[in-house]
Protein backbone atom coordinates (compact mmCIF):
# COMPACT_ATOMS: atom_id res chain seq x y z
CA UNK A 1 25.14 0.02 -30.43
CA UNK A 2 28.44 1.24 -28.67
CA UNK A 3 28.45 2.69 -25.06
CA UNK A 4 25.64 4.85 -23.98
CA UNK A 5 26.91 7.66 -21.26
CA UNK A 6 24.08 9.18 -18.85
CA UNK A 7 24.39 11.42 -16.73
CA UNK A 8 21.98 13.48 -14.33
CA UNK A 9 22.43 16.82 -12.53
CA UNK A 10 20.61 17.20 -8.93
CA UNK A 11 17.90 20.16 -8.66
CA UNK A 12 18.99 22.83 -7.34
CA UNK A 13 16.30 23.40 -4.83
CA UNK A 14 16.44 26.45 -1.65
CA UNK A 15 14.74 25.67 1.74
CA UNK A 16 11.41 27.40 0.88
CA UNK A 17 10.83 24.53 -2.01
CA UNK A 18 11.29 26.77 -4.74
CA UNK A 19 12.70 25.42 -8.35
CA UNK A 20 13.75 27.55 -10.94
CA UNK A 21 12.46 26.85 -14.80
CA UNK A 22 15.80 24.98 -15.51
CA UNK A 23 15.32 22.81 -12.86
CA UNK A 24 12.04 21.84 -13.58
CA UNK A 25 13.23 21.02 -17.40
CA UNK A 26 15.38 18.83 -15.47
CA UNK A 27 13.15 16.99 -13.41
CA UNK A 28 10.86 16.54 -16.38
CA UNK A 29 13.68 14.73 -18.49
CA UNK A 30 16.33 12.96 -16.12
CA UNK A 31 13.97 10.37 -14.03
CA UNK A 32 14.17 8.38 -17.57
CA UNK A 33 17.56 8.18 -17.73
CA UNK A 34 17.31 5.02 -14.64
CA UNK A 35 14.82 3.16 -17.24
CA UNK A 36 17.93 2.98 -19.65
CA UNK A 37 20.04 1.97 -17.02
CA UNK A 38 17.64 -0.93 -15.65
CA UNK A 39 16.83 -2.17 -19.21
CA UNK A 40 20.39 -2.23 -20.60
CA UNK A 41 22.47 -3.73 -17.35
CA UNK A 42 20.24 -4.17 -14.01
CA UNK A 43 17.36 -6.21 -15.65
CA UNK A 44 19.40 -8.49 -18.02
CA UNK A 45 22.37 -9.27 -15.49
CA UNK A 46 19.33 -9.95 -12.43
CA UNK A 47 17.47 -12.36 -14.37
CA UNK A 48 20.49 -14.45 -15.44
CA UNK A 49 21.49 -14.32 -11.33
CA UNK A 50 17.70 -15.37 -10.21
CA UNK A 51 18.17 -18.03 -13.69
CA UNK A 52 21.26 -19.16 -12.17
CA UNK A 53 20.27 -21.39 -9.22
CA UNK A 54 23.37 -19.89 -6.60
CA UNK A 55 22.37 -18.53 -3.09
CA UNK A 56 25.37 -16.40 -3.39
CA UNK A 57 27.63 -14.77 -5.81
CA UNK A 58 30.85 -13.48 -4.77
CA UNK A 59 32.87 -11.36 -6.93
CA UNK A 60 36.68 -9.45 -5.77
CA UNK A 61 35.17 -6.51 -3.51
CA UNK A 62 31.48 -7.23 -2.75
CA UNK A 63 29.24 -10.22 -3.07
CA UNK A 64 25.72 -10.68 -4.15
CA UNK A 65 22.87 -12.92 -2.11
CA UNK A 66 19.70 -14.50 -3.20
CA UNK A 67 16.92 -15.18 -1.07
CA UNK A 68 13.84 -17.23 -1.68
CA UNK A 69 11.03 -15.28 -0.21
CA UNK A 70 7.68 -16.32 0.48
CA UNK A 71 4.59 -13.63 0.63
CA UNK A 72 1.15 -13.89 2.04
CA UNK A 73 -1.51 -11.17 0.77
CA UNK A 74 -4.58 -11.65 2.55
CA UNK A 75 -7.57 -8.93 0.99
CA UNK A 76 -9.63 -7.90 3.93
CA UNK A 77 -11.16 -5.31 2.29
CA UNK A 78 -12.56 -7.99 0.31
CA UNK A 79 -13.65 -10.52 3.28
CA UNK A 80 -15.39 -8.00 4.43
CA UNK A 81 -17.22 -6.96 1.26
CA UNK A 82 -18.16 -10.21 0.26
CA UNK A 83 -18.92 -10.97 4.64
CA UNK A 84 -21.58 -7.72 4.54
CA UNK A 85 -22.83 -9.46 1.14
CA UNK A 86 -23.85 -12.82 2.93
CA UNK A 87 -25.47 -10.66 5.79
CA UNK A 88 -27.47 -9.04 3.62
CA UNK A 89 -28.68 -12.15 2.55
CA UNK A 90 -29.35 -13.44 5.51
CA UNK A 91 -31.68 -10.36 6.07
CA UNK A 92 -33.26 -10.33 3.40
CA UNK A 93 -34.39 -13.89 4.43
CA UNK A 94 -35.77 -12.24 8.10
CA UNK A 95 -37.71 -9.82 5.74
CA UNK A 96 -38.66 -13.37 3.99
CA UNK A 97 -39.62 -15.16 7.03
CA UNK A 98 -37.47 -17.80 5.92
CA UNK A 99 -35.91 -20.06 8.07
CA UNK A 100 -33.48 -23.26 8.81
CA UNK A 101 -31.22 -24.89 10.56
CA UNK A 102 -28.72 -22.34 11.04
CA UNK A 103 -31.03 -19.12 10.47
CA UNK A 104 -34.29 -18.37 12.20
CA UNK A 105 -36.57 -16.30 14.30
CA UNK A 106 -36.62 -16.16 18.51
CA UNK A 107 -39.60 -14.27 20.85
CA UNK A 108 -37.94 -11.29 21.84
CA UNK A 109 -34.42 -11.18 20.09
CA UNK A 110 -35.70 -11.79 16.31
CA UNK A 111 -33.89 -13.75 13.80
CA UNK A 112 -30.87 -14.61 14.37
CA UNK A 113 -27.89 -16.56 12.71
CA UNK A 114 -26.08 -19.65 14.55
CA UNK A 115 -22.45 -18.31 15.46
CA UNK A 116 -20.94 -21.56 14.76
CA UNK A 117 -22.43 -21.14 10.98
CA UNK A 118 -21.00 -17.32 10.83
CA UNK A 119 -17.83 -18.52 12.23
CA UNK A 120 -17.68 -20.95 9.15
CA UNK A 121 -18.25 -18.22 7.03
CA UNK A 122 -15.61 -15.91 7.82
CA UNK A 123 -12.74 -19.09 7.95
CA UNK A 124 -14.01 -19.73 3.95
CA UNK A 125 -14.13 -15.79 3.46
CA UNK A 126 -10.15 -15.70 4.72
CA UNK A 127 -9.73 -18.69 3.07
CA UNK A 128 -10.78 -17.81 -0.38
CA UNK A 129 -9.36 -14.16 -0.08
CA UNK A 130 -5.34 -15.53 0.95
CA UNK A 131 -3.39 -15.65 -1.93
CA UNK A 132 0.41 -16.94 -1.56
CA UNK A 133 3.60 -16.19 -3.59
CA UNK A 134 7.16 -17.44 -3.70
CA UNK A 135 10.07 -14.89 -5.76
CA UNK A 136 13.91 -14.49 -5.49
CA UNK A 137 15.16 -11.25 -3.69
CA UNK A 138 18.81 -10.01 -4.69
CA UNK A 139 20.37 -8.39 -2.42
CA UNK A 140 23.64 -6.00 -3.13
CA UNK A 141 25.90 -4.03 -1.21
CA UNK A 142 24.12 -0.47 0.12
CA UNK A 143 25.21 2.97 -1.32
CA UNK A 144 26.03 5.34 1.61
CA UNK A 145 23.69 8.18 2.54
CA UNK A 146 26.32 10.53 1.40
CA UNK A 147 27.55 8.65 -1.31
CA UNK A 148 26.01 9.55 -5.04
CA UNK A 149 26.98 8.25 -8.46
CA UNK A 150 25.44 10.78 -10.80
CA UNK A 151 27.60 9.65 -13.88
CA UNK A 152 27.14 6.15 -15.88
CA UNK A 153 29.11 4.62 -18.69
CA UNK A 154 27.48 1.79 -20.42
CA UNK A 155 29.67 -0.53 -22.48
CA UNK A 156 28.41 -2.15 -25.50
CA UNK A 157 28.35 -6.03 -23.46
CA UNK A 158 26.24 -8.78 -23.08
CA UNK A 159 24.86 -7.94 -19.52
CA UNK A 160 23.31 -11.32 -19.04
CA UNK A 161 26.27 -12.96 -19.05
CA UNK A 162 27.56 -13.29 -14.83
CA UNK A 163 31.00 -11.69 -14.59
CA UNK A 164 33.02 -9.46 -12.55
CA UNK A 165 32.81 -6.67 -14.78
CA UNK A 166 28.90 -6.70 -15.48
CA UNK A 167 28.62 -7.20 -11.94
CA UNK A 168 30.77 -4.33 -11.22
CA UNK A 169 28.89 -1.84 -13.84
CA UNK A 170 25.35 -3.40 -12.53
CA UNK A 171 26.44 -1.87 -8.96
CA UNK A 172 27.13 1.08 -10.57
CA UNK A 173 23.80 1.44 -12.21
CA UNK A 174 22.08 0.43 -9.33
CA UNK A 175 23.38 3.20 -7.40
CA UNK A 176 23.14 5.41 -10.06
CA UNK A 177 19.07 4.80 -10.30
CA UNK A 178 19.47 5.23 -6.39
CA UNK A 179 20.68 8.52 -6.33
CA UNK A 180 18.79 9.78 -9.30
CA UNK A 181 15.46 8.98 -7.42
CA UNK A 182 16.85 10.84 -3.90
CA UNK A 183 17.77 14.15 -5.53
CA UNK A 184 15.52 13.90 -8.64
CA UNK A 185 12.28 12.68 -7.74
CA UNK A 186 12.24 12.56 -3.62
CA UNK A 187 14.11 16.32 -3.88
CA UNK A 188 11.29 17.39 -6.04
CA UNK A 189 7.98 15.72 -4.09
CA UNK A 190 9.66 16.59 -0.60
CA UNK A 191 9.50 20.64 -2.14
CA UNK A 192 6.32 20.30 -3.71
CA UNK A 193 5.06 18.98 -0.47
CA UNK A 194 6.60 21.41 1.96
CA UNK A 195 5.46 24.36 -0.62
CA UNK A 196 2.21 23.58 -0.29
CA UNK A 197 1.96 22.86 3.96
CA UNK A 198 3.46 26.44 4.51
CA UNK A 199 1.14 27.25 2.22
CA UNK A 200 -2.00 25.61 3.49
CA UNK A 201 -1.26 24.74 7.23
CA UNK A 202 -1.67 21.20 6.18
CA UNK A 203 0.37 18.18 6.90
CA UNK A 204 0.34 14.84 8.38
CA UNK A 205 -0.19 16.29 12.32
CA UNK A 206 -3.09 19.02 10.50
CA UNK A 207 -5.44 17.01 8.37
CA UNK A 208 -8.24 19.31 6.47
CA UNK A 209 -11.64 17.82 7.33
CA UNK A 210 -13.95 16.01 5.12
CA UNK A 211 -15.73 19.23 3.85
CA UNK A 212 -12.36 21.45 2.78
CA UNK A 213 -10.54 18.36 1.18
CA UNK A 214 -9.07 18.30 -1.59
CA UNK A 215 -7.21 21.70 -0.56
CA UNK A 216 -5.26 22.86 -4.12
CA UNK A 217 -2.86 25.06 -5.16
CA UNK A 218 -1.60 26.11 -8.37
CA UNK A 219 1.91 26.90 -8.22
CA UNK A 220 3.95 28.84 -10.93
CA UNK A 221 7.47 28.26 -11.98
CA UNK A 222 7.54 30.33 -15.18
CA UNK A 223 5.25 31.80 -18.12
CA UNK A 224 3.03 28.69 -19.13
CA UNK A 225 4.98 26.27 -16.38
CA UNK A 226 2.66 25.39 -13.72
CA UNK A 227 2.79 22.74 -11.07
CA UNK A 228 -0.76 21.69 -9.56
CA UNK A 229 -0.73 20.50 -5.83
CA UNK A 230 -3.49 18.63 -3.56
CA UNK A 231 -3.78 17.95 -0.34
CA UNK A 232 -6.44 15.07 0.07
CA UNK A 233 -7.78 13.82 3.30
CA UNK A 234 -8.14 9.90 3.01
CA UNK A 235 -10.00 7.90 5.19
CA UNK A 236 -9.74 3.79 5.00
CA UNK A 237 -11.69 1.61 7.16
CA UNK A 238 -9.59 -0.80 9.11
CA UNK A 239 -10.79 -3.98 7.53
CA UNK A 240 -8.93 -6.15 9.49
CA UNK A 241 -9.75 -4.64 12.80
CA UNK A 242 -13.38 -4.57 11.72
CA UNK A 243 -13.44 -8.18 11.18
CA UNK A 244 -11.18 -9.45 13.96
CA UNK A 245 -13.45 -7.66 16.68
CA UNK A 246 -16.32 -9.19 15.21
CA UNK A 247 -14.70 -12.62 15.42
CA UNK A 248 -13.65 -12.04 19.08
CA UNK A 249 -17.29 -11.27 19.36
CA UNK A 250 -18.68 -14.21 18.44
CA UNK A 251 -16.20 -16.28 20.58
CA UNK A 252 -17.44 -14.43 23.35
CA UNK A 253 -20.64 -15.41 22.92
CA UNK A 254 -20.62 -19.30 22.01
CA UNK A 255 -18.27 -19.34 25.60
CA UNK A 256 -21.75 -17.74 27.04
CA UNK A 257 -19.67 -14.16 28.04
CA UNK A 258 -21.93 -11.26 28.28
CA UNK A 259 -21.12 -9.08 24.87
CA UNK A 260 -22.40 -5.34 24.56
CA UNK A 261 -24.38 -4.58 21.09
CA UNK A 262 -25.56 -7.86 20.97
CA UNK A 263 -28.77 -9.90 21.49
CA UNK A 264 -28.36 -13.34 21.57
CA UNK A 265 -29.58 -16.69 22.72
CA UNK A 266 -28.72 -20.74 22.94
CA UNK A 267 -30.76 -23.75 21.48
CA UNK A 268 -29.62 -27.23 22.05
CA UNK A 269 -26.26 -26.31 22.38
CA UNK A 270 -25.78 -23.55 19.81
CA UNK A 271 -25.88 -20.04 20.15
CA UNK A 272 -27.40 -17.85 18.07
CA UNK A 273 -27.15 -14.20 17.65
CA UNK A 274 -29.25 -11.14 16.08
CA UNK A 275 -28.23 -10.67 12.37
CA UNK A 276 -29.39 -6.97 12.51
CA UNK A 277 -26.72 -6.75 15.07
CA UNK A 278 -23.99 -8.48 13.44
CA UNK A 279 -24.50 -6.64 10.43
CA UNK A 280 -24.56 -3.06 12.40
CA UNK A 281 -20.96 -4.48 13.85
CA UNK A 282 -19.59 -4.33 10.39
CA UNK A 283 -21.41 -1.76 9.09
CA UNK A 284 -18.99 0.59 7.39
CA UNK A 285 -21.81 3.64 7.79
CA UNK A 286 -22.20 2.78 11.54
CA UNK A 287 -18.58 2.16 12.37
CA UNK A 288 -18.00 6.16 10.00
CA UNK A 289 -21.04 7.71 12.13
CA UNK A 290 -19.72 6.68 15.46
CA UNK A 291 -16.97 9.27 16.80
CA UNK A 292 -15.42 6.37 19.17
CA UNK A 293 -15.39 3.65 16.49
CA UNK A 294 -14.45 5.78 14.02
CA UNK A 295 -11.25 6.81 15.71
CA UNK A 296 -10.74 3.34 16.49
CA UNK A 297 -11.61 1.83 13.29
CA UNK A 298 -10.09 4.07 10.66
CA UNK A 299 -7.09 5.16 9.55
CA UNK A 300 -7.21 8.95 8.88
CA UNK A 301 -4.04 10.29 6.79
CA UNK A 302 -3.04 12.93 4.53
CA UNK A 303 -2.18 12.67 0.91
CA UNK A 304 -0.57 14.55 -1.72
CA UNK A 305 -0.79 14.60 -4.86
CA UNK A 306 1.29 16.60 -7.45
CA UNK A 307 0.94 16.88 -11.47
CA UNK A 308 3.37 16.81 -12.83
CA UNK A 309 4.94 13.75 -10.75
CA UNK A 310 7.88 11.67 -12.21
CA UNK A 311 9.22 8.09 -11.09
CA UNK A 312 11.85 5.75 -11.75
CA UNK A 313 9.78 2.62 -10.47
């Protein structure tokens, strides 16, 4: 194959954000360059290291560590999807008159759902929506802020072989993909972005509302070039929140505490509590109509999106 050289040049870009047609060329061709340098040394050289079984590799001027992490992903907006699914179950069955052990009707609160049951529920919900992973994290010495390596020689080598000199050039191209994604592809989105807030108003402290958003800009660079900018208003429910107070709810309750929203009441032993008010707890439409819970309950943030948009992830 012999030695492949890349090399990058950083965008040359002024403190209004604006990029010159060269410069966009640029950004539209160099972000590949870091696939050819993870493919041909930082992929082949990592795997042999994770392969190898070694917490630690130590070479003349730096070492390398592995670490055996663990990860816990736990979908909450799922629990609560599939939680508002049973509820709607459940009242679908007071529209039913149907009734048991755990579910059934009381004069003057209606039917209502035993908390220990619901409480059961949720635990299987979490249970069923945790999923847990094990994977090996290198970890390698840190480029410096103002330190950028712009410039990459690739010898024609076997870079899953573990040796000073791979592990040398692997730095090298690790820090090379580094600096190519700061004053590539961060350069270029951090423009982009600023562009469009001076020219909207908009930005993480001045979020358009619901009715204006997405706020878009076409923005010109030369004859035919065009970069299009958004500015979209998201707005995602705090799942976990949701849930949790709802769970601290029903706590409340079985210990006999007095809990707003609620109607509730005890039968040999066991509380029960209105299932048109649990499901109003949870209630995604409630929670988004509600000024208080709203501000409480979501998370209200500003995103942008640019086309074109390059990566080297």
């Amino acid at each position: 194959m012999g030695h492949v050289e890349l090399e990058y040049k950083p965008l040359k870009i002024d403190d209004q954000g604006n990029i010159g047609e060269r410069d966009y060329e640029l950004y539209l061709t160099q972000p590949s360059l870091a696939k050819v340098a993870k493919e041909l040394v930082i992929s082949p050289l990592e795997e042999a290291m994770k392969n190898d079984g070694r917490d630690v590799f130590k070479f003349s001027t730096f070492k390398v560590s592995v670490s055996q992490q663990n990860k816990t992903n736990v979908s909450w907006e799922v629990i609560h999807s599939r939680l508002s699914n049973f509820l709607d179950i459940r009242s679908q069955d007071a529209r039913d008159e149907k009734e048991s052990d755990d579910f059934r009707k009381f004069e003057g609160v209606g039917y209502c759902i035993a908390v220990d049951s619901l409480e059961d529920e949720i635990r299987k919900l979490v249970r069923y929506s945790t999923s847990s992973s094990r994977y090996q994290q290198l970890y390698w010495p840190k480029r410096k802020e103002d330190e950028f390596v712009r410039e990459l020689i690739i010898p024609d080598s076997n870079f899953s072989e573990i040796k000073e000199e791979n592990a040398r050039l692997c730095l090298a191209a690790k820090r090379f993909v580094s600096s190519l994604k700061e004053e590539i592809c961060e350069a270029y989105d951090s423009a982009m972005s600023g562009w469009m807030t001076r020219e909207t108003g908009c930005d993480k402290d001045n979020i358009p509302p619901k009715e204006l958003s997405p706020v878009k800009r076409l923005r010109k660079i030369s004859r035919g070039k065009y970069i299009f900018i958004s500015h979209v208003r998201e707005e995602v429910p705090k799942y976990q929140e949701i849930i949790n107070g709802l769970i601290n709810d029903l706590a409340d309750i079985r210990s006999g505490e007095a809990v707003e929203g609620y109607k509730y009441t005890s039968l040999k032993g066991r509380y029960f509590v209105n299932i048109g008010n649990v499901i109003n707890k949870v209630s995604i439409d409630k929670i988004h109509e509600d000024r208080e819970l709203f501000g409480r309950l979501y998370l209200v943030k500003l995103r942008c999106e640019i086309t074109p948009k390059l990566s080297v992830d």
